[in-house]
Protein backbone atom coordinates (compact mmCIF):
# COMPACT_ATOMS: atom_id res chain seq x y z
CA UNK A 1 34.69 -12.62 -11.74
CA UNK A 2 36.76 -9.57 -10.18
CA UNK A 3 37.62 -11.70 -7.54
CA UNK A 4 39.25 -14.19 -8.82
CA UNK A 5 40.85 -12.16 -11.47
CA UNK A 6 42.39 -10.42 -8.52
CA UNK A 7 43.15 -14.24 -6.90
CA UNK A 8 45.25 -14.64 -10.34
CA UNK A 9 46.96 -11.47 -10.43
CA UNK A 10 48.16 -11.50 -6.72
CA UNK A 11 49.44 -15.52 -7.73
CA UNK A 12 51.67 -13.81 -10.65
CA UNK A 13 52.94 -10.53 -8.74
CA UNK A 14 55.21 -11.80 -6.52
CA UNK A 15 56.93 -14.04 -9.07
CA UNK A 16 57.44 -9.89 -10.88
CA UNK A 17 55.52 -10.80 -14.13
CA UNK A 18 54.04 -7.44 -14.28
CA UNK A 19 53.71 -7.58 -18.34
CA UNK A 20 51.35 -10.53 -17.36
CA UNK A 21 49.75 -8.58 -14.45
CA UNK A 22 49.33 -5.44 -16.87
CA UNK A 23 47.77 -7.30 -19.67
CA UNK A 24 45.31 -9.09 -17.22
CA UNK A 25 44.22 -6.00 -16.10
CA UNK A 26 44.12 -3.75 -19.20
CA UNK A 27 42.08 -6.79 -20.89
CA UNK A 28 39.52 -6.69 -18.53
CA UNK A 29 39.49 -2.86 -17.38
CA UNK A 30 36.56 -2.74 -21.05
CA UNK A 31 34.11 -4.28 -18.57
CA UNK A 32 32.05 -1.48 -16.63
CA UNK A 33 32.91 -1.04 -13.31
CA UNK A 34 35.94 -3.43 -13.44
CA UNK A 35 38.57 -1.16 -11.80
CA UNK A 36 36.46 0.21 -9.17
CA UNK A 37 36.03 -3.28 -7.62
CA UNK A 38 39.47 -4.08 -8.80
CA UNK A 39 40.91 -0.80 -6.86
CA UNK A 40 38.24 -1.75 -3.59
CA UNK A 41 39.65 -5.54 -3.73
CA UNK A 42 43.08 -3.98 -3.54
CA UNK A 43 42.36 -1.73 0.01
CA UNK A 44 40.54 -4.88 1.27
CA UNK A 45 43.49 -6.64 1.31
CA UNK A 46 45.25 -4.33 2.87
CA UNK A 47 42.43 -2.96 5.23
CA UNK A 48 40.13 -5.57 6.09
CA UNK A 49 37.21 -7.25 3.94
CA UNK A 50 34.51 -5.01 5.44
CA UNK A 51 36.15 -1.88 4.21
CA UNK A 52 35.55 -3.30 0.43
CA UNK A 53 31.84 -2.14 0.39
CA UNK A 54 33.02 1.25 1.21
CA UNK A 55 35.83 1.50 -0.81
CA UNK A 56 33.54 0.54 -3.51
CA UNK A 57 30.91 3.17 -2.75
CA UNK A 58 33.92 5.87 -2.16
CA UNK A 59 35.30 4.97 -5.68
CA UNK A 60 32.22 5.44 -7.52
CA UNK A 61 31.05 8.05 -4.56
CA UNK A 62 34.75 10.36 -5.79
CA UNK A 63 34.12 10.34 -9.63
CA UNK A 64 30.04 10.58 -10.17
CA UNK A 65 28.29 13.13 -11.69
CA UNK A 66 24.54 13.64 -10.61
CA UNK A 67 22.30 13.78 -14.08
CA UNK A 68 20.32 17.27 -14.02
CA UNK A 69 17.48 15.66 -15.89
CA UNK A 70 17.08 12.38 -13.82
CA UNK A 71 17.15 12.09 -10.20
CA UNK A 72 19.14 9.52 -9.00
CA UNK A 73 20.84 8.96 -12.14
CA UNK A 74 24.63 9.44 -12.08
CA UNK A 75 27.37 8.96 -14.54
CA UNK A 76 31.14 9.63 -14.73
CA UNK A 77 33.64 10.36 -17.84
CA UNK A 78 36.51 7.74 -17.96
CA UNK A 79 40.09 8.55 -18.21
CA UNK A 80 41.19 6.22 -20.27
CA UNK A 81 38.62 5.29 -22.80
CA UNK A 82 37.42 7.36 -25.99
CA UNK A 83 34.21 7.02 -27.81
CA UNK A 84 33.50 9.80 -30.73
CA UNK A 85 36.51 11.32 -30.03
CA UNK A 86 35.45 12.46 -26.33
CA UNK A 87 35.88 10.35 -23.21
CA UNK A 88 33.41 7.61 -22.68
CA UNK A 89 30.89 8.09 -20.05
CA UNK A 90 29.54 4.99 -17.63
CA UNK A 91 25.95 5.30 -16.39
CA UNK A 92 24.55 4.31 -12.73
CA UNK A 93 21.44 4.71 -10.84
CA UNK A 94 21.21 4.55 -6.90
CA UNK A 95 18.62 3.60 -5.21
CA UNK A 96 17.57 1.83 -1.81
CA UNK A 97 16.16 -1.60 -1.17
CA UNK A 98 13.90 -3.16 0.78
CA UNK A 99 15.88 -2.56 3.80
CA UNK A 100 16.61 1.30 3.25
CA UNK A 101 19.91 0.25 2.43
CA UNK A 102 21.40 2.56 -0.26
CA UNK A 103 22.85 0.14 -3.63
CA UNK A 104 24.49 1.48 -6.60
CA UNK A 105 24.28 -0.43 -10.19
CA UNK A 106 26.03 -0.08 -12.79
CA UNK A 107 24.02 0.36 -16.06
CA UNK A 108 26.59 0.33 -18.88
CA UNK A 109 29.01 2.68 -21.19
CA UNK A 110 27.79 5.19 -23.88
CA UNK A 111 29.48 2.80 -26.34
CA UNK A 112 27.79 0.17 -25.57
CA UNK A 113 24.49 2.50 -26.48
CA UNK A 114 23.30 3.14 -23.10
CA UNK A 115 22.10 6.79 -21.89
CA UNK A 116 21.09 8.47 -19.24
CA UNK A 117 17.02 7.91 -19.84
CA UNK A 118 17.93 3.96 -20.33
CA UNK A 119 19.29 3.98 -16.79
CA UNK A 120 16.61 6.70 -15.53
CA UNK A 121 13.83 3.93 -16.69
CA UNK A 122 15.96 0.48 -15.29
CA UNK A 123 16.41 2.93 -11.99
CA UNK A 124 12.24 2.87 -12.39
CA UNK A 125 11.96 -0.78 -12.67
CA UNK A 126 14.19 -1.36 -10.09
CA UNK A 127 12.08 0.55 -7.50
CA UNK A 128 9.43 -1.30 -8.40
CA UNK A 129 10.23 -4.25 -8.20
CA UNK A 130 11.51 -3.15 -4.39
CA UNK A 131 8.24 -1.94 -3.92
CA UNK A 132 9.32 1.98 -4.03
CA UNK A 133 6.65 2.67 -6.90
CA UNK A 134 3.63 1.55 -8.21
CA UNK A 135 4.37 -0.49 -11.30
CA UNK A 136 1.41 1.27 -12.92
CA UNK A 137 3.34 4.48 -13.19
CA UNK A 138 6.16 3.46 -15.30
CA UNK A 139 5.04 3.69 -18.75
CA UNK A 140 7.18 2.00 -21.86
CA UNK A 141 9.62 -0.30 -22.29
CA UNK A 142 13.15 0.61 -21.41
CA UNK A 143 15.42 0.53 -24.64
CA UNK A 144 18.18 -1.42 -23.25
CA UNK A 145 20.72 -2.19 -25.45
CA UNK A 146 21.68 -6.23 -26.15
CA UNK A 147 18.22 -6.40 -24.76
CA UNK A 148 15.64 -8.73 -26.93
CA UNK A 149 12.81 -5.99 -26.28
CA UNK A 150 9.97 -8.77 -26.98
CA UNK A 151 11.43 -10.44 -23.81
CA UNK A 152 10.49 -7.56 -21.78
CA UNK A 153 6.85 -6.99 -20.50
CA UNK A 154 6.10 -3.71 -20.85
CA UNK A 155 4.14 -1.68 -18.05
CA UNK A 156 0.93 -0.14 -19.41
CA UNK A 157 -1.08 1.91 -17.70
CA UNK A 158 -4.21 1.61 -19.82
CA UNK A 159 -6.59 3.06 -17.33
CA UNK A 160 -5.67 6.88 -16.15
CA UNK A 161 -6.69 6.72 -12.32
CA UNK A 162 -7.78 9.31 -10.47
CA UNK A 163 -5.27 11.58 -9.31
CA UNK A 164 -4.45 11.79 -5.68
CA UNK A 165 -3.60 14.82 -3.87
CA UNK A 166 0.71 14.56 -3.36
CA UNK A 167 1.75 13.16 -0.19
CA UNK A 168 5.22 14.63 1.15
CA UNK A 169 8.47 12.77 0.36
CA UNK A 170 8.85 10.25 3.67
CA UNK A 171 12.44 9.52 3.90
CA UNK A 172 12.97 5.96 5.32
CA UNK A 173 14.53 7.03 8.68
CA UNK A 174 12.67 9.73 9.97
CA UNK A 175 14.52 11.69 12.67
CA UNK A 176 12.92 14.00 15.52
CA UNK A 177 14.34 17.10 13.49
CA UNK A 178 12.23 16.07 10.31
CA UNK A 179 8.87 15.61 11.67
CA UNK A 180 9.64 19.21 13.80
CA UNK A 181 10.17 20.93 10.67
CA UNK A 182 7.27 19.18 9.18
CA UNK A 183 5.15 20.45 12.45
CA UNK A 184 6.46 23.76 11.59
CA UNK A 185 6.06 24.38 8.02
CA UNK A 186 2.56 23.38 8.43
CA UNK A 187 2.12 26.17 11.19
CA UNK A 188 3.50 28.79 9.09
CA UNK A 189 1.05 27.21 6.18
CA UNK A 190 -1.82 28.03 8.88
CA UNK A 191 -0.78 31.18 9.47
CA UNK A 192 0.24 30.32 12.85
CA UNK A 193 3.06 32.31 14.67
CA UNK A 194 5.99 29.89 15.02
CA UNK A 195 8.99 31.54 15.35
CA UNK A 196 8.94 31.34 19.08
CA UNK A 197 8.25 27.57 19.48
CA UNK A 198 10.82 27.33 16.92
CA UNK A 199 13.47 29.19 18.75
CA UNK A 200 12.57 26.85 21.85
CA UNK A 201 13.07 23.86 19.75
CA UNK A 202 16.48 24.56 18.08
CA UNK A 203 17.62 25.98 21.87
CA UNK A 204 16.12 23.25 24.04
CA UNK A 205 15.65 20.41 21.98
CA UNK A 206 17.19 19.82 18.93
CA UNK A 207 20.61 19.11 19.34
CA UNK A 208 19.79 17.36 22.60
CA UNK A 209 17.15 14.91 21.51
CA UNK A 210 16.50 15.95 17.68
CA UNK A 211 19.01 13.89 15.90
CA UNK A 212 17.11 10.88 17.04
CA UNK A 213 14.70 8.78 14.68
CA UNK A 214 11.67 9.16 16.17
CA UNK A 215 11.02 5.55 16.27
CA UNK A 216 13.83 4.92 19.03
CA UNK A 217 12.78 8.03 21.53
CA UNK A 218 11.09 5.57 23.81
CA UNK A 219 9.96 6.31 27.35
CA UNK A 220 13.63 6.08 28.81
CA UNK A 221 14.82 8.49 26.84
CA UNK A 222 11.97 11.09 27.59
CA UNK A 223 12.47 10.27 31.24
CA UNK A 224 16.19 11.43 31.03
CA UNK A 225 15.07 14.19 28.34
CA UNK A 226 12.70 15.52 31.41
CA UNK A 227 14.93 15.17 34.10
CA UNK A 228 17.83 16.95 32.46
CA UNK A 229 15.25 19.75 31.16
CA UNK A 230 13.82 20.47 34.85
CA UNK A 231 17.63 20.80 36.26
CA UNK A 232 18.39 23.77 33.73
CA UNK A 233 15.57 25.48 33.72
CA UNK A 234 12.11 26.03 35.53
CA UNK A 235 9.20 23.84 35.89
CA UNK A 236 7.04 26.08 33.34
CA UNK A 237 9.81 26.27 30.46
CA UNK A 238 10.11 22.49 31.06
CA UNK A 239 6.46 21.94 30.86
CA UNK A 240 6.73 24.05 26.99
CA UNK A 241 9.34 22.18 26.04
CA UNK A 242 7.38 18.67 26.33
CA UNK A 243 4.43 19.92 25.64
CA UNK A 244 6.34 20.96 21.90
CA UNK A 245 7.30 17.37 21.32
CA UNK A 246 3.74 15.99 22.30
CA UNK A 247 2.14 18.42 19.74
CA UNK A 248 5.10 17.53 16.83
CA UNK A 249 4.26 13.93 18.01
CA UNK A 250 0.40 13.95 17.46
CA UNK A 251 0.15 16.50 14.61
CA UNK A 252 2.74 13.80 12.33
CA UNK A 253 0.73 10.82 13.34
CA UNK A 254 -2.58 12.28 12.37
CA UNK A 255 -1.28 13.70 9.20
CA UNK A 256 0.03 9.76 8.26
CA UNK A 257 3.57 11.03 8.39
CA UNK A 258 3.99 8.79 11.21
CA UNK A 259 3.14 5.37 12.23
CA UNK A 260 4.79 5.18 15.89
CA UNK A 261 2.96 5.89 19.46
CA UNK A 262 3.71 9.61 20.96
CA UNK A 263 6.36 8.89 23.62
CA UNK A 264 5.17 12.28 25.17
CA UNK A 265 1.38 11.26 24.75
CA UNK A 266 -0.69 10.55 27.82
CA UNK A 267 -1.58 7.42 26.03
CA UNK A 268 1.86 5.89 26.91
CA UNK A 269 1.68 7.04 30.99
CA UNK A 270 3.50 10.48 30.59
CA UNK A 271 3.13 12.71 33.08
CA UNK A 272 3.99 16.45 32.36
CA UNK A 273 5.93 18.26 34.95
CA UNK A 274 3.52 20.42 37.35
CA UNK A 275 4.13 24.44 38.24
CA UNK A 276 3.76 26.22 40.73
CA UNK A 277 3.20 29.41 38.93
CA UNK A 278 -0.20 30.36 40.89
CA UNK A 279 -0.45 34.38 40.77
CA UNK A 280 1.45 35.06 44.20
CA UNK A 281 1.98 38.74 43.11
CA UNK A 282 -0.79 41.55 42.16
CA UNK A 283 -1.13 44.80 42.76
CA UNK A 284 -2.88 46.90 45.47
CA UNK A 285 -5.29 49.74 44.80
CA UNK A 286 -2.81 51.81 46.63
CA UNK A 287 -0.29 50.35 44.58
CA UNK A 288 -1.75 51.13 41.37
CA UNK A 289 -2.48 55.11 42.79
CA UNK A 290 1.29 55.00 43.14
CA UNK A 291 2.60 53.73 39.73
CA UNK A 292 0.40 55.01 37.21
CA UNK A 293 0.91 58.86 37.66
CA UNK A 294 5.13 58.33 37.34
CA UNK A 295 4.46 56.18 34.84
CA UNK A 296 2.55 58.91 33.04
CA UNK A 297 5.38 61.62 33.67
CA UNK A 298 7.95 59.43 32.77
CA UNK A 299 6.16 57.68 29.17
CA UNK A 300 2.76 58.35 27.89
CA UNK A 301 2.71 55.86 25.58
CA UNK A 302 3.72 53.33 28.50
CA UNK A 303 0.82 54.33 30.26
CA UNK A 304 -1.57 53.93 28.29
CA UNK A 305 -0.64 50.49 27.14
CA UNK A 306 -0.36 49.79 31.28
CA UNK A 307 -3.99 51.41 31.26
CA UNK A 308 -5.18 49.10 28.54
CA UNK A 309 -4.05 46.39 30.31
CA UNK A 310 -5.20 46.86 33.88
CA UNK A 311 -8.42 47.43 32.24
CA UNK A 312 -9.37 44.62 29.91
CA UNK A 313 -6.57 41.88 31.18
CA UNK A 314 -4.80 42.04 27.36
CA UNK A 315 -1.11 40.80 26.93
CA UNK A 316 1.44 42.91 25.96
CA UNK A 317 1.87 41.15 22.65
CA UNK A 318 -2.00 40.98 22.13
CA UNK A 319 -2.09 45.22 23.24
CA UNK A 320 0.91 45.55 20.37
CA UNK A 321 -1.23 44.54 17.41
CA UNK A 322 -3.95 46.95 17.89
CA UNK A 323 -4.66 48.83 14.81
CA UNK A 324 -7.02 51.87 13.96
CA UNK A 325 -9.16 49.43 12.47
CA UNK A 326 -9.69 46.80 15.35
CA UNK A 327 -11.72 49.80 17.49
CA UNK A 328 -15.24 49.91 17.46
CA UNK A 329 -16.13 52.21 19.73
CA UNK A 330 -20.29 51.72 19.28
CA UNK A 331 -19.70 47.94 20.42
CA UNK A 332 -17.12 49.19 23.14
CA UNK A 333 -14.12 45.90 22.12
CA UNK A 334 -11.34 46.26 19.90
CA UNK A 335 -10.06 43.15 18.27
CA UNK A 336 -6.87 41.80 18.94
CA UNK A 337 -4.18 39.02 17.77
CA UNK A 338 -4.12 36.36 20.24
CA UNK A 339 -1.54 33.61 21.02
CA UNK A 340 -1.43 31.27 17.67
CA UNK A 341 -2.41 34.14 15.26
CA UNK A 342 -5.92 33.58 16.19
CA UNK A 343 -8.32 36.91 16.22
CA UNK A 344 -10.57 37.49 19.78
CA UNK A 345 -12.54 40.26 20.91
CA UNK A 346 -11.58 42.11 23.79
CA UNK A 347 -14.41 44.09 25.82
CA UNK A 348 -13.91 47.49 27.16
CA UNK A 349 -15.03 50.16 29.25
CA UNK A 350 -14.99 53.75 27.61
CA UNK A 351 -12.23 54.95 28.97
CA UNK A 352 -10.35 52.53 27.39
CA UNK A 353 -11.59 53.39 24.16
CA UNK A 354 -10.80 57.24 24.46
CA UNK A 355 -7.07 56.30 24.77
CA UNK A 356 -7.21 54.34 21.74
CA UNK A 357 -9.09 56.56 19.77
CA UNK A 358 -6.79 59.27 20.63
CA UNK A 359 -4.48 58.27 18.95
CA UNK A 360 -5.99 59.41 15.63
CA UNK A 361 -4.76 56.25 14.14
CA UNK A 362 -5.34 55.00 9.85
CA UNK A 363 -7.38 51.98 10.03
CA UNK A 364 -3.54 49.90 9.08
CA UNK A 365 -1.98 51.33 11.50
CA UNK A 366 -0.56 50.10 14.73
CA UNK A 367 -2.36 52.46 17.89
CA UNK A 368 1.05 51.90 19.84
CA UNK A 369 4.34 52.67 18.11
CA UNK A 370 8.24 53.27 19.09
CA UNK A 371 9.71 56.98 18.20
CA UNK A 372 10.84 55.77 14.86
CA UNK A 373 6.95 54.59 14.43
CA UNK A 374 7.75 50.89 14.42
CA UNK A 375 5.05 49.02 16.77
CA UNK A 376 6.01 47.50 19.74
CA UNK A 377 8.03 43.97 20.14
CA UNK A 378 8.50 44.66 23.96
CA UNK A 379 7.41 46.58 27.49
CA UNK A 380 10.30 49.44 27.62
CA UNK A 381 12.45 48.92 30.58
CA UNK A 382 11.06 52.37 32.17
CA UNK A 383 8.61 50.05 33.15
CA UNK A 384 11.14 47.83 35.45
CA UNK A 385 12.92 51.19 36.50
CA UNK A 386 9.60 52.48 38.02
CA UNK A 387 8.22 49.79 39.58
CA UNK A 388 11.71 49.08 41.43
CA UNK A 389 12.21 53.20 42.15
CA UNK A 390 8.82 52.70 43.94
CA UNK A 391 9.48 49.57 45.99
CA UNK A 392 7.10 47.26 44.52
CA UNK A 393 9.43 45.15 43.15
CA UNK A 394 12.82 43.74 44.21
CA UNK A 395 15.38 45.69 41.78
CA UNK A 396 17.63 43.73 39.40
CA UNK A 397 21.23 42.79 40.20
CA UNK A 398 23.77 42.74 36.92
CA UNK A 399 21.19 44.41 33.90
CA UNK A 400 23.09 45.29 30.90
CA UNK A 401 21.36 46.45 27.97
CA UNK A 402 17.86 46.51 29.72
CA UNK A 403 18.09 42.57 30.11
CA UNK A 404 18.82 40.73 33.06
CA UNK A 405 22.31 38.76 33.86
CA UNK A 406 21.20 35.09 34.85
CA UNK A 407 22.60 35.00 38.90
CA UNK A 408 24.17 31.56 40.17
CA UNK A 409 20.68 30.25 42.22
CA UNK A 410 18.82 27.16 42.43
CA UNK A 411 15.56 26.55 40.10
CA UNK A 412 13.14 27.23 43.34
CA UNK A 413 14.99 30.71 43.78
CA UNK A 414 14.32 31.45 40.56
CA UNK A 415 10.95 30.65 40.65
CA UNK A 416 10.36 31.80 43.28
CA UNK A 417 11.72 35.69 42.65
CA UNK A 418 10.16 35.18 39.31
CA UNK A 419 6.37 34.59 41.21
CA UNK A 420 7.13 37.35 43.69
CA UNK A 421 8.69 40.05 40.54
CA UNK A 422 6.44 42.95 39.22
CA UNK A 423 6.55 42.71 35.27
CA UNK A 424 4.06 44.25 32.84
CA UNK A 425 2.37 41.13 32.97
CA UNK A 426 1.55 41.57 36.69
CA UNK A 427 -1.30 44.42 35.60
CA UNK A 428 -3.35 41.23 33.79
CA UNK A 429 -2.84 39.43 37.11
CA UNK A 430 -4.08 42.84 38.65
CA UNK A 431 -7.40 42.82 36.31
CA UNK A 432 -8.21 39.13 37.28
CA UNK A 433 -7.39 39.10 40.88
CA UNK A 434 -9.76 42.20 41.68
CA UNK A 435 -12.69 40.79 39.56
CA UNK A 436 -12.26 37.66 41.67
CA UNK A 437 -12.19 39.79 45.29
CA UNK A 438 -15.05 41.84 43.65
CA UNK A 439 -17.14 38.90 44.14
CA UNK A 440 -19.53 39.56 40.84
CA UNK A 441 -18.14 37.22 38.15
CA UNK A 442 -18.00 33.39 37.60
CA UNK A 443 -15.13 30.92 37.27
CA UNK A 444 -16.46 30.54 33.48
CA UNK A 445 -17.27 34.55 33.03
CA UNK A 446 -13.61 35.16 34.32
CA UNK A 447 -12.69 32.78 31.67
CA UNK A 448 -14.17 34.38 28.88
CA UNK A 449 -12.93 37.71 30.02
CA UNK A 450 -9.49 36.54 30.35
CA UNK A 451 -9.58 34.24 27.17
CA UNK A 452 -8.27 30.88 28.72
CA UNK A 453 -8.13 28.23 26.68
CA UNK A 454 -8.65 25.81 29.84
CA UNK A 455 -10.68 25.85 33.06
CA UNK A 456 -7.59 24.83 34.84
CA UNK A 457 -6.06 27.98 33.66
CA UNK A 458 -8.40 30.43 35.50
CA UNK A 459 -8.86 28.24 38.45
CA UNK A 460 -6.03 30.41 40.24
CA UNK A 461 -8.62 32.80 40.55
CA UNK A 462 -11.45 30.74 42.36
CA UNK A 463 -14.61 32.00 44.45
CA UNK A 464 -16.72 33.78 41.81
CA UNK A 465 -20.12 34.69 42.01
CA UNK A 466 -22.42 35.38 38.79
CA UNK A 467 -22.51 38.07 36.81
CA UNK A 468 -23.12 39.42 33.46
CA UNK A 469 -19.73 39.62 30.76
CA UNK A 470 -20.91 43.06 29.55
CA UNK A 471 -21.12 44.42 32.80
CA UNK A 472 -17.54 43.55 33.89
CA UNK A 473 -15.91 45.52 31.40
CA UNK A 474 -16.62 48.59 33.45
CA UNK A 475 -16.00 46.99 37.06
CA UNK A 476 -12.16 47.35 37.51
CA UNK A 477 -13.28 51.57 36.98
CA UNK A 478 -15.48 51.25 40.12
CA UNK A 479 -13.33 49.62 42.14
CA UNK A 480 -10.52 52.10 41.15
CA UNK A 481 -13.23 54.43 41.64
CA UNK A 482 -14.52 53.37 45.06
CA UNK A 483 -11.00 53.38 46.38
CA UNK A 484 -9.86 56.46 45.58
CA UNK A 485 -13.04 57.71 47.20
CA UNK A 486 -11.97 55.60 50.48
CA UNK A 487 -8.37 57.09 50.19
CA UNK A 488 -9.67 60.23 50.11
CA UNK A 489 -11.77 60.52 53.14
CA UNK A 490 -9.21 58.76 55.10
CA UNK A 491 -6.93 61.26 54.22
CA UNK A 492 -9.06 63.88 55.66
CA UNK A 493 -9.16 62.17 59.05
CA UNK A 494 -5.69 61.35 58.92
CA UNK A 495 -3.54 62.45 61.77
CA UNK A 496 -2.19 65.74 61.67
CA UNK A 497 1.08 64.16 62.77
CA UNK A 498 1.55 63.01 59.56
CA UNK A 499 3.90 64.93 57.07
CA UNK A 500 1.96 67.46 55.19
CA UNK A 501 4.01 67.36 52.56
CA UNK A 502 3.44 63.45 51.80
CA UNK A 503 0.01 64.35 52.98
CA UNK A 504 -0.54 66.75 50.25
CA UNK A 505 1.08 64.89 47.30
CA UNK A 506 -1.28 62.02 47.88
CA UNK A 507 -4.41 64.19 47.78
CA UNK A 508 -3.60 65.70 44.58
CA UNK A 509 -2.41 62.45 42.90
CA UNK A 510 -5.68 61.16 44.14
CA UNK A 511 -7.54 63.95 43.04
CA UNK A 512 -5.61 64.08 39.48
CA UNK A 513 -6.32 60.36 38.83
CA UNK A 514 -10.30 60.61 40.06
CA UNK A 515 -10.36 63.20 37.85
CA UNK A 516 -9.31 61.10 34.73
CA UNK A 517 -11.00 58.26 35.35
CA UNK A 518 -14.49 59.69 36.45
């Protein structure tokens, strides 16, 4: 009807009856929703017929007013027509067919006795009969006004049925951003550390990839996705990165928030990206008579954590969580946090336990702490200092604030400094490596000692022999032990060409430290 209203009125303009024109309109501006499409018809012309849609949407889009009691229930005050005394007020609903698309409808004026609960309940009637909602959950007849109410079949629901547990809100187009955050918020749910796969996401992934429905990443784009990942960074942060979409994948597909097949999954003939991040670097007895007396001197809290962890093979992070509580010194473990929140028990030799004890620590708090008594959140850089002061390390070019500048050089250089580089972690590398030369564990007992989630993990430390777990706790003492005893006979055979000076430092470093551990 708009339409050819408009057909008349552009007939009558140019012959400049605009009191013809003006009545026209003003007659017909009562009917709801009548100057919107009169207003969109106008830009069309002007614009192009596929701009009326939007013109349309933008006209109602300007002027509504979201209902606070009814979602998806707008209305909007009109400018020129009273009712009571007050402006009158049109009523819409929005809602989105069976093609996702988004539709407004006009429900009617307050004059003409509609409200905002009439069009709340034709907005429910609407998405059922677009298959939105289960018919059985509207309830009542809508009192719509003009409306011969026997006409209308109400919907009953006569039966109460059983009530189902709440399903998230699925939006119809699902992006690689939404079922992340779903991933997420159901780790932090778990109780599962996520900030740091979150912080790989947003840097790595989500404006790259994320904005994406997660319908259309298909195995081209995770081919490019890979490729452009292993030219910015190395093989092992690629390998994260792809391994974080698999799990968001396979974690919204089991939980029925997804329908679609993982692009990452093995299941579609993805391959993930191999490292070569086999333990090139460990230290030397020798080495370890060298470090751990300076590092002593310089921090004692430093080496004690360094002690901890050339001992049992903890992480830094996992060696930050220990509390007073987490000691049992009968048992001879503590109990730490490991990777994913999850709690594992690490076993110890007695030594170990003396440092942590020593501390005199309240069962809640943390055995390791900064000056101000915060714990730990990473290895001071006296650490880095020392190692590179001694020459077991090549030193850092460009650090500022105790982090290191990223130097122009290719992805294998990288690597390949980063394989050959002494960091805190190294001293885990230490504990397994000697086990392995000791010859006295298994593959699977240097497993459990290490806490690898996969075989594959500890195969970098092959050629085992059986052994006993409990009995391993105490080995990396002997064979600090032993060699010390070695250094110190060879000392005393030494030539007397060498400097006496050097000569005599050794001895009484190797003396000091036999004494501590024996």
């Amino acid at each position: 009807m708009v339409s050819v209203i408009f057909r008349i009125v552009e007939t009558i303009r140019p012959q400049k009856e605009t009191i013809i024109v003006s009545s026209i309109v003003s007659t017909f501006s009562k009917c709801p929703g009548f100057r919107e499409d009169f207003e969109a018809l106008k830009f069309a012309k002007s614009h192009g017929p596929k701009s009326m849609v939007n013109t349309r949407r933008f006209a109602v889009a300007s002027t509504k007013i979201k209902s606070k009691r009814f979602p998806g229930v707008y209305y909007r005050d009109s400018s020129e027509k009273k009712f009571n005394g007050k402006p009158d007020r049109a009523y819409y609903f929005i809602y989105r067919d069976q093609k996702g698309q988004k539709a407004f409808v006009t429900v009617g004026w307050l004059s003409q006795g509609f409200s905002e609960q009439v069009a709340n309940d034709l907005r429910a009637l609407k998405l059922a009969e677009v298959g939105r909602i289960k018919a059985t959950s509207i309830v009542g007849t809508p009192a719509v006004p003009g409306v011969n109410h026997n006409e209308l079949v109400p919907i009953h629901s006569e039966e109460k049925e059983p009530e189902v547990p709440k399903q998230p809100e699925v939006p119809q187009v699902l992006l690689l951003n939404d079922i992340a955050e779903y991933y997420f918020t159901w780790m932090e749910g778990e109780g599962k550390h996520v900030s740091r796969e979150r912080s790989r996401y947003n840097k790595n992934i989500r404006d790259i990839i994320g904005w994406l429905s997660e319908k259309d990443v298909d195995k081209l784009i995770v081919r490019d996705f890979k490729a452009d990942l292993l030219k910015r960074m190395a093989v092992d942060s690629a390998k994260k990165c792809l391994a974080l979409c698999r799990q968001i994948y396979y974690h919204a597909r089991d939980s029925g928030y997804i329908d679609s097949r993982n692009p990452f999954g093995r299941e579609d003939g993805f391959k993930m990206p191999k490292p070569q991040n086999k333990c090139e670097r460990y230290l030397e007895p020798d080495e370890v008579l060298y470090l751990m007396p300076i590092l002593k001197r310089r921090s004692k809290v430093l080496h004690d954590m360094s002690f901890v962890s050339l001992y049992t093979g903890a992480r830094s992070t996992e060696i930050f969580t220990i509390r007073g509580a987490d000691i049992v010194p009968n048992g001879l473990y503590f109990w730490i946090t490991a990777k994913g929140g999850k709690r594992e028990k690490v076993m110890a030799n007695q030594e170990v336990i003396n440092i942590l004890l020593g501390y005199n620590r309240r069962p809640s708090e943390y055995v390791f702490q900064t000056p101000s008594g915060a714990p730990f959140k990473e290895i001071p850089d006296i650490f880095r200092r020392v190692v590179e002061e001694l020459g077991l390390s090549p030193k850092t070019k460009n650090v500022k604030h105790s982090k290191e500048i990223a130097i122009k050089k290719s992805i294998e250089e990288k690597q390949q400094d980063r394989r050959k580089k002494v960091w805190f972690h190294t001293l885990r590398h230490t504990f397994a490596s000697w086990l392995a030369q000791s010859g006295t564990v298994t593959l699977h007992e240097l497993r459990e000692l290490l806490r690898h989630s996969s075989i594959q993990m500890t195969e970098r430390y092959a050629h085992m022999i059986p052994g006993t777990i409990n009995q391993q706790s105490s080995l990396i003492g002997d064979v600090v032990v032993n060699y010390y005893k070695q250094k110190m006979s060879k000392l005393a055979e030494k030539d007397t060409s060498m400097n006496n000076a050097m000569k005599d430092w050794l001895e009484s470093e190797a003396r000091q430290q036999l004494d501590e551990v024996v």
